[in-house]
C-alpha atoms as a PDB file:
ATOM      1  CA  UNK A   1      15.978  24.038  15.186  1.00  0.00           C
ATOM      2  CA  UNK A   2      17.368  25.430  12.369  1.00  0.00           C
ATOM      3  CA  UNK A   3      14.762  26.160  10.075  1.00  0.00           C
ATOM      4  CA  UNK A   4      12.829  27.655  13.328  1.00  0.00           C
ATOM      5  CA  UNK A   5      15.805  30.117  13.684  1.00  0.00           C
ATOM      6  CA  UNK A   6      15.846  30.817   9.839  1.00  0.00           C
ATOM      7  CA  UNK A   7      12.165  31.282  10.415  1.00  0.00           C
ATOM      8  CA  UNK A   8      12.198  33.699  12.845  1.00  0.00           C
ATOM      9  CA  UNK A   9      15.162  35.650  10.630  1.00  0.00           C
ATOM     10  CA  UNK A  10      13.107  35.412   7.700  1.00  0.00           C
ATOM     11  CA  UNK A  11      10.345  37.088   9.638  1.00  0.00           C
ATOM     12  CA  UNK A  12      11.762  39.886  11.293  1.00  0.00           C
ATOM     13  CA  UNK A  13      13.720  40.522   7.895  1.00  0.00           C
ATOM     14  CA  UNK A  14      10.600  40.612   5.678  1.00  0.00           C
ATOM     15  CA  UNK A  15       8.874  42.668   8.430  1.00  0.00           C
ATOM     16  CA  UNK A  16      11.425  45.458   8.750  1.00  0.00           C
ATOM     17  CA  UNK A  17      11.559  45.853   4.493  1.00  0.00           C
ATOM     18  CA  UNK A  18       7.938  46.052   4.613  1.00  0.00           C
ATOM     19  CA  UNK A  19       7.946  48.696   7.211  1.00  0.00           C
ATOM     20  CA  UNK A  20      10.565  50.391   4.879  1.00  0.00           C
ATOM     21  CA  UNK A  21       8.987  50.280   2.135  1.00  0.00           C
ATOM     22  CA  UNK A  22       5.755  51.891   3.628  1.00  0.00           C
ATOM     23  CA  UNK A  23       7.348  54.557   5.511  1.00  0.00           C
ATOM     24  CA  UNK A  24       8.962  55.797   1.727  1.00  0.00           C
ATOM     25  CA  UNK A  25       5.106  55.945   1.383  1.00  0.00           C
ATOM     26  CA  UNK A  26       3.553  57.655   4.524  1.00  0.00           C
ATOM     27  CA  UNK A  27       6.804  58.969   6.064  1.00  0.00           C
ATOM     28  CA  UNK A  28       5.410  57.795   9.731  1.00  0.00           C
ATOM     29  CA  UNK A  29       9.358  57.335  11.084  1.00  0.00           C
ATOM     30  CA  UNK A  30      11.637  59.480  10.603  1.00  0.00           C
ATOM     31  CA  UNK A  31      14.725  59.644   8.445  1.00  0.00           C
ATOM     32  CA  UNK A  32      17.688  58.679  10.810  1.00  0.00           C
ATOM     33  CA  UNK A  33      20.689  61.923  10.621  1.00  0.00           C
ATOM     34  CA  UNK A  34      23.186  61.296   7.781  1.00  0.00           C
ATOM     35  CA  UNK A  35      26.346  63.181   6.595  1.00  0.00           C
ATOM     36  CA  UNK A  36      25.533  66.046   4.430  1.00  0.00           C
ATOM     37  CA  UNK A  37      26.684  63.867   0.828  1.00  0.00           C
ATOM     38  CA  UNK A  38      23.835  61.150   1.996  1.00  0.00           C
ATOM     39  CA  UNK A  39      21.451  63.233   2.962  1.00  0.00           C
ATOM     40  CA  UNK A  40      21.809  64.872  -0.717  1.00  0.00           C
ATOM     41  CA  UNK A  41      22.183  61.925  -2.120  1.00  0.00           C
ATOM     42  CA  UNK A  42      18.668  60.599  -0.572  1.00  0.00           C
ATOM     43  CA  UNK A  43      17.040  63.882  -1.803  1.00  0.00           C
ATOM     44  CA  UNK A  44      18.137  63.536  -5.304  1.00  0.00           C
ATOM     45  CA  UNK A  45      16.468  59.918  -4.934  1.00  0.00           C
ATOM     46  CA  UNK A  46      13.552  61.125  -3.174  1.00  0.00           C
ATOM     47  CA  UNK A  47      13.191  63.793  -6.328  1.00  0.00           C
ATOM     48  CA  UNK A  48      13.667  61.623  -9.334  1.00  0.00           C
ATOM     49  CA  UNK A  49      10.226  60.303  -8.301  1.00  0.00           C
ATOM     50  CA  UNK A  50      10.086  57.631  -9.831  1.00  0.00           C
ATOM     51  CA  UNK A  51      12.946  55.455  -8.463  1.00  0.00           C
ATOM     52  CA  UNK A  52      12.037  55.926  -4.522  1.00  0.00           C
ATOM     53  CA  UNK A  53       8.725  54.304  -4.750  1.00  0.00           C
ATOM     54  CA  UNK A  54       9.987  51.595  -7.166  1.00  0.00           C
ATOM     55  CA  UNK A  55      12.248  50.912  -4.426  1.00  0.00           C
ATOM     56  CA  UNK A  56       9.410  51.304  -1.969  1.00  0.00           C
ATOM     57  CA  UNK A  57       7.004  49.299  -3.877  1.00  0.00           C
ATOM     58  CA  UNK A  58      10.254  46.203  -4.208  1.00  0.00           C
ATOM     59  CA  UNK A  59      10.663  46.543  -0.296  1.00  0.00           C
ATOM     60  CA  UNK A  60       7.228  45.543   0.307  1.00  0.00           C
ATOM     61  CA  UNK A  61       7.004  43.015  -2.418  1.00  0.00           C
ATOM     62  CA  UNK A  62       9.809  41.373  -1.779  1.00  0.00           C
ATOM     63  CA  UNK A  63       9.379  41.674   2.242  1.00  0.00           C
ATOM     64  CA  UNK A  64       6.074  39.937   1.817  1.00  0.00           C
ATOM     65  CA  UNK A  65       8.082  37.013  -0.342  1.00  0.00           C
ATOM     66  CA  UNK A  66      10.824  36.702   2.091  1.00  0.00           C
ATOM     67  CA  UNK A  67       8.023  36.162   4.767  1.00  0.00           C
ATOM     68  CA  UNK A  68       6.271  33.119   3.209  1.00  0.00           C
ATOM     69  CA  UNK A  69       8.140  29.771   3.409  1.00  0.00           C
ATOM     70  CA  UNK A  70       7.597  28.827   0.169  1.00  0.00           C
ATOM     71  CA  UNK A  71       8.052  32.140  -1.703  1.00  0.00           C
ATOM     72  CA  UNK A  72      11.363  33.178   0.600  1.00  0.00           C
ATOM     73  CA  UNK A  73      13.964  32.435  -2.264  1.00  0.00           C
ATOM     74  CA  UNK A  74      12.156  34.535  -4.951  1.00  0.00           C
ATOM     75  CA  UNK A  75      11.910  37.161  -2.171  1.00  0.00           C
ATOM     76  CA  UNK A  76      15.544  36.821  -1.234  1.00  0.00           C
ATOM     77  CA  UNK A  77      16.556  37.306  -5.168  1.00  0.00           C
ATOM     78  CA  UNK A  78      13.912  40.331  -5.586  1.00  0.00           C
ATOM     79  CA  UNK A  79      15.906  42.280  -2.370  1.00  0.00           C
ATOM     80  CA  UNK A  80      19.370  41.651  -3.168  1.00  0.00           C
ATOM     81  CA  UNK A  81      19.986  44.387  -4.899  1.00  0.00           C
ATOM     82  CA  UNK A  82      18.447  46.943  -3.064  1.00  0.00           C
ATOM     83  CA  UNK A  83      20.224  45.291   0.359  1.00  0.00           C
ATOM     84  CA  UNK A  84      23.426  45.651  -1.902  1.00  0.00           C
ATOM     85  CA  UNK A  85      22.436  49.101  -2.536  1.00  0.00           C
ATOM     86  CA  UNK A  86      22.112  50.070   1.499  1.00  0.00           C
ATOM     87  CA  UNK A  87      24.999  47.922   1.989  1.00  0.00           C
ATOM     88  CA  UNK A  88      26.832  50.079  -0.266  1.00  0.00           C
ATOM     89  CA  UNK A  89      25.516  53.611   0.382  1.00  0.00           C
ATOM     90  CA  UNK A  90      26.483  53.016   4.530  1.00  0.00           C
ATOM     91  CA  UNK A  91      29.955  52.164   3.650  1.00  0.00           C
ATOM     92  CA  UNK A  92      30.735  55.127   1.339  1.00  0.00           C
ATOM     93  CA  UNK A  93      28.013  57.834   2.452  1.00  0.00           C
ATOM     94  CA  UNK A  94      26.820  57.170   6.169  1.00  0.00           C
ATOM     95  CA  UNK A  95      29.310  54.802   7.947  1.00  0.00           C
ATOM     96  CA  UNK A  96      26.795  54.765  11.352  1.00  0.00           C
ATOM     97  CA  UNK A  97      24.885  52.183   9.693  1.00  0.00           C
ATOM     98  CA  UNK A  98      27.245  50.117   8.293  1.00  0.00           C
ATOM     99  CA  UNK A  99      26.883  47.402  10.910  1.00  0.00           C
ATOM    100  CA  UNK A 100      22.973  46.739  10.445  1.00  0.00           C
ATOM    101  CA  UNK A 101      23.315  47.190   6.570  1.00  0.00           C
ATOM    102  CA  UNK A 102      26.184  43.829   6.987  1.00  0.00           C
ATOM    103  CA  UNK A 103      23.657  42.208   9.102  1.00  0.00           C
ATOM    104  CA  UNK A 104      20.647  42.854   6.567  1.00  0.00           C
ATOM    105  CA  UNK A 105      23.260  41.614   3.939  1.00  0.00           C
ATOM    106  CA  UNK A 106      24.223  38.550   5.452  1.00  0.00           C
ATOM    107  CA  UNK A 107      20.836  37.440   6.219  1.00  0.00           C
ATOM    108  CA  UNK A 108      20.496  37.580   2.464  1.00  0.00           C
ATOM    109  CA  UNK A 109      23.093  35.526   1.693  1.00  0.00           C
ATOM    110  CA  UNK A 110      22.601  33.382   4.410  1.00  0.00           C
ATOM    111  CA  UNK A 111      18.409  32.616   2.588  1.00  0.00           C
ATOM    112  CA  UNK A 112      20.032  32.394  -0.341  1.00  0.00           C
ATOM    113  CA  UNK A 113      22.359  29.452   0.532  1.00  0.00           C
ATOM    114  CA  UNK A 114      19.775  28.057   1.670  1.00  0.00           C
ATOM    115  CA  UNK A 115      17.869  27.698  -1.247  1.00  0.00           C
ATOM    116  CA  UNK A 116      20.824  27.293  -3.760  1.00  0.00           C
ATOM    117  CA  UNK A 117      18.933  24.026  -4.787  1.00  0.00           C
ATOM    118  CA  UNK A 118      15.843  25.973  -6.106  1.00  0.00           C
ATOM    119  CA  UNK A 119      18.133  28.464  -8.084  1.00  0.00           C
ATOM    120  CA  UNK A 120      19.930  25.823  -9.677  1.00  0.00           C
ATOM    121  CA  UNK A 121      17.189  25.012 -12.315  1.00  0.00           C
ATOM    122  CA  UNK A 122      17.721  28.732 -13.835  1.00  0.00           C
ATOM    123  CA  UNK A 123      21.314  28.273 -14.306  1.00  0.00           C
ATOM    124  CA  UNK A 124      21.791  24.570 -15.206  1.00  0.00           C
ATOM    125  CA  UNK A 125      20.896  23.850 -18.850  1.00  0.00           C
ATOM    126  CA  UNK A 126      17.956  21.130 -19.633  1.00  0.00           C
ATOM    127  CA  UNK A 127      19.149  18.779 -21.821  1.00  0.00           C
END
């Protein structure tokens, strides 16, 4: 039952960075209202060019990972620090969206415990 539930997570996770990530491309939803700092803040991100589509092009990526079953931890590592980055740009620039980026964050952590074992490889030294 579990792994169903952290299926269906997994899923709807994956699906809604992948929908991020092509909207930076094709701007088909719009941009939810923000507080006049954020909204600047965006725009400077939008304008530097480069960084919004890397961000884009890591949202899709990495949604695709977290998707697959097999691929979900490398997809888990590949988004943490962008879901740390909308984690942390709702709590200091646009508080409305605080509660979804917490939810988004703790899915991520929550993937991530669960495959602790296949991390542990990286960090442990062969001997």
């Amino acid at each position: 039952m579990k792994s169903k539930i952290l299926f269906g997570v997994s899923l709807l996770f994956g699906l809604m960075m992948i929908n991020s990530g092509f909207n930076k491309f094709f701007n088909y939803m719009p941009m939810p209202e923000v507080p006049e700092a954020a909204g600047q803040f965006m725009y400077a991100i939008i304008q530097s060019g480069w960084l919004f589509t890397l961000v884009a092009i890591v949202e899709i990526i990495g949604g695709a990972l977290f998707i697959c079953t097999k691929t979900r931890a490398l997809g888990a590592i590949v988004l943490l620090p962008i879901i740390v980055g909308i984690l942390l740009f709702n709590i200091v620039m646009a508080p409305a969206g605080v509660i979804l980026a917490v939810i988004l964050f703790a899915i991520n952590i929550w993937v991530i415990i669960e495959n602790y074992d296949k991390y542990l490889p990286m960090v442990l030294a062969n001997k």
